[in-house]
Protein backbone atom coordinates (compact mmCIF):
# COMPACT_ATOMS: atom_id res chain seq x y z
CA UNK A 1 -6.77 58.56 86.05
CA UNK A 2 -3.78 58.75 88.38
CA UNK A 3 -0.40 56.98 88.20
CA UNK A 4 1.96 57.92 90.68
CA UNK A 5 4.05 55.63 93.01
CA UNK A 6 6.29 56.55 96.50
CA UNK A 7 8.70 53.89 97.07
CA UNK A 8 11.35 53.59 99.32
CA UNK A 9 14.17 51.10 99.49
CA UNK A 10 17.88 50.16 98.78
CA UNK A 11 19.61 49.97 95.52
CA UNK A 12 20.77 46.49 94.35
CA UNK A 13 22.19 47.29 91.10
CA UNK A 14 22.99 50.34 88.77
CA UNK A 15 23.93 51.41 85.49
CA UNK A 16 24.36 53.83 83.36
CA UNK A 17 23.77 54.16 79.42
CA UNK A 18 22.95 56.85 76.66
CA UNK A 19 20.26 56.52 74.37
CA UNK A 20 20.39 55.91 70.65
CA UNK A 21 19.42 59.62 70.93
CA UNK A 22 21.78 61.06 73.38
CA UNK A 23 19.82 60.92 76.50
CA UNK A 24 21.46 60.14 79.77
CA UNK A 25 19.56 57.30 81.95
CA UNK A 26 20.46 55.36 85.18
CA UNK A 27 18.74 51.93 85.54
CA UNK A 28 18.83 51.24 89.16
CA UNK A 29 17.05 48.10 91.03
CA UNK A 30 15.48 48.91 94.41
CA UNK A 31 14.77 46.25 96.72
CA UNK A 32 11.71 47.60 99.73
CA UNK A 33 11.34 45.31 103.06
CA UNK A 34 8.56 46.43 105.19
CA UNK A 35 6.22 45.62 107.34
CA UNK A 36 1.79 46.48 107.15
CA UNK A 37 -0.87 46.15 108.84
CA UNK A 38 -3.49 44.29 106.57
CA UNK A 39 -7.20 43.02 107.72
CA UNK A 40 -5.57 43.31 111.71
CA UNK A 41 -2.57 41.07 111.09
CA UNK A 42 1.11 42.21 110.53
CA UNK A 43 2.44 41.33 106.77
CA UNK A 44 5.79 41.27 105.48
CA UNK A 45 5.99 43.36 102.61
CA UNK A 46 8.95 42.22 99.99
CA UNK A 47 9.42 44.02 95.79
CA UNK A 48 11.80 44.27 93.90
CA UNK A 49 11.57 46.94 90.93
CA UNK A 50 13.61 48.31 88.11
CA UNK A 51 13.78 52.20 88.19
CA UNK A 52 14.32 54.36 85.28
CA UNK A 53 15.95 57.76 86.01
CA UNK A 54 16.00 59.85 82.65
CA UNK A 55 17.60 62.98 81.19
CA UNK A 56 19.99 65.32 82.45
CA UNK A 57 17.77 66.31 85.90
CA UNK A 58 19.42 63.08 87.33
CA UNK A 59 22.76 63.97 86.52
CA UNK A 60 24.10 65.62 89.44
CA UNK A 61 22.92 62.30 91.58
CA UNK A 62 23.49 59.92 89.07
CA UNK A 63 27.12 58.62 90.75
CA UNK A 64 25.77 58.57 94.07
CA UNK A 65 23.05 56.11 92.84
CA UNK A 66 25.54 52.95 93.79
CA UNK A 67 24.39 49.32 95.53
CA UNK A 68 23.80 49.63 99.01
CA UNK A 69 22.38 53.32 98.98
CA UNK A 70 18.90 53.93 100.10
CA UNK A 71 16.31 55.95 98.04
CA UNK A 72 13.26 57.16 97.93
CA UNK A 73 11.87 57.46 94.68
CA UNK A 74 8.56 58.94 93.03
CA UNK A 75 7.32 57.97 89.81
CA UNK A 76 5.24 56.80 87.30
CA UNK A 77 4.44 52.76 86.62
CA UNK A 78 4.84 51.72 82.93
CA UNK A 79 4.78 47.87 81.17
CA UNK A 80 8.38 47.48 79.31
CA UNK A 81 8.75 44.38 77.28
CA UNK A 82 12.22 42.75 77.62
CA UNK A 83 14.49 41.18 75.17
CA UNK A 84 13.18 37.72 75.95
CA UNK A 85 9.81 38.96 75.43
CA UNK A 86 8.76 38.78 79.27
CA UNK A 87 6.84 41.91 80.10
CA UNK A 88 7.39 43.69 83.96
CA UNK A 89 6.71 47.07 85.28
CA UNK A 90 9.20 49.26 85.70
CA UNK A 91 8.72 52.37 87.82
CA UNK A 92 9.94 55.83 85.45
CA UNK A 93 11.27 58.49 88.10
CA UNK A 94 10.30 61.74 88.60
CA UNK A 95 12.25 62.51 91.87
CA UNK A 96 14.89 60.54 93.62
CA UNK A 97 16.13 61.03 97.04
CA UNK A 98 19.16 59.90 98.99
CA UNK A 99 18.90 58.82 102.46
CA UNK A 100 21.24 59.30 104.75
């Protein structure tokens, strides 16, 4: 089976956090606006996801990852249960890009 995800878009929110363990992550939000072609008719395409960026590979991009930047992320799709019990998917990078 495959799970692997290209998604580009533009931050809405960011932070930063250690682990328990000592691992670095960034939690950013991307927001993608597009539009597709579906069954011949144009359709607006709207997400919003929560991206996990993970260990010390993301450091050297990790400040630049602000609101208002655009990314390009690729990544793998996991299910993360919240505090309130509400499960989502959150996307778990394996390469980030900034556009420019």
């Amino acid at each position: 089976m495959n799970n692997h995800l290209t998604l580009s878009g533009t931050i809405t929110r960011s932070r930063r956090f250690d682990s328990p363990s000592g691992i670095a992550h960034v939690v950013i939000t991307v927001e993608h606006k597009s539009q597709r072609q579906e069954v011949e008719m144009l359709r607006n395409v709207y997400c919003l996801i929560q991206v996990v960026l993970s260990g010390p590979r993301f450091n050297s991009v990790a400040n630049k990852l602000q609101a208002g930047v655009q990314v390009d992320v690729e990544g793998f799709l996991s299910l993360q249960q919240g505090r309130n019990g509400q499960n989502r998917l959150v996307l778990h990078a394996e390469n980030v890009e900034l556009k420019t």
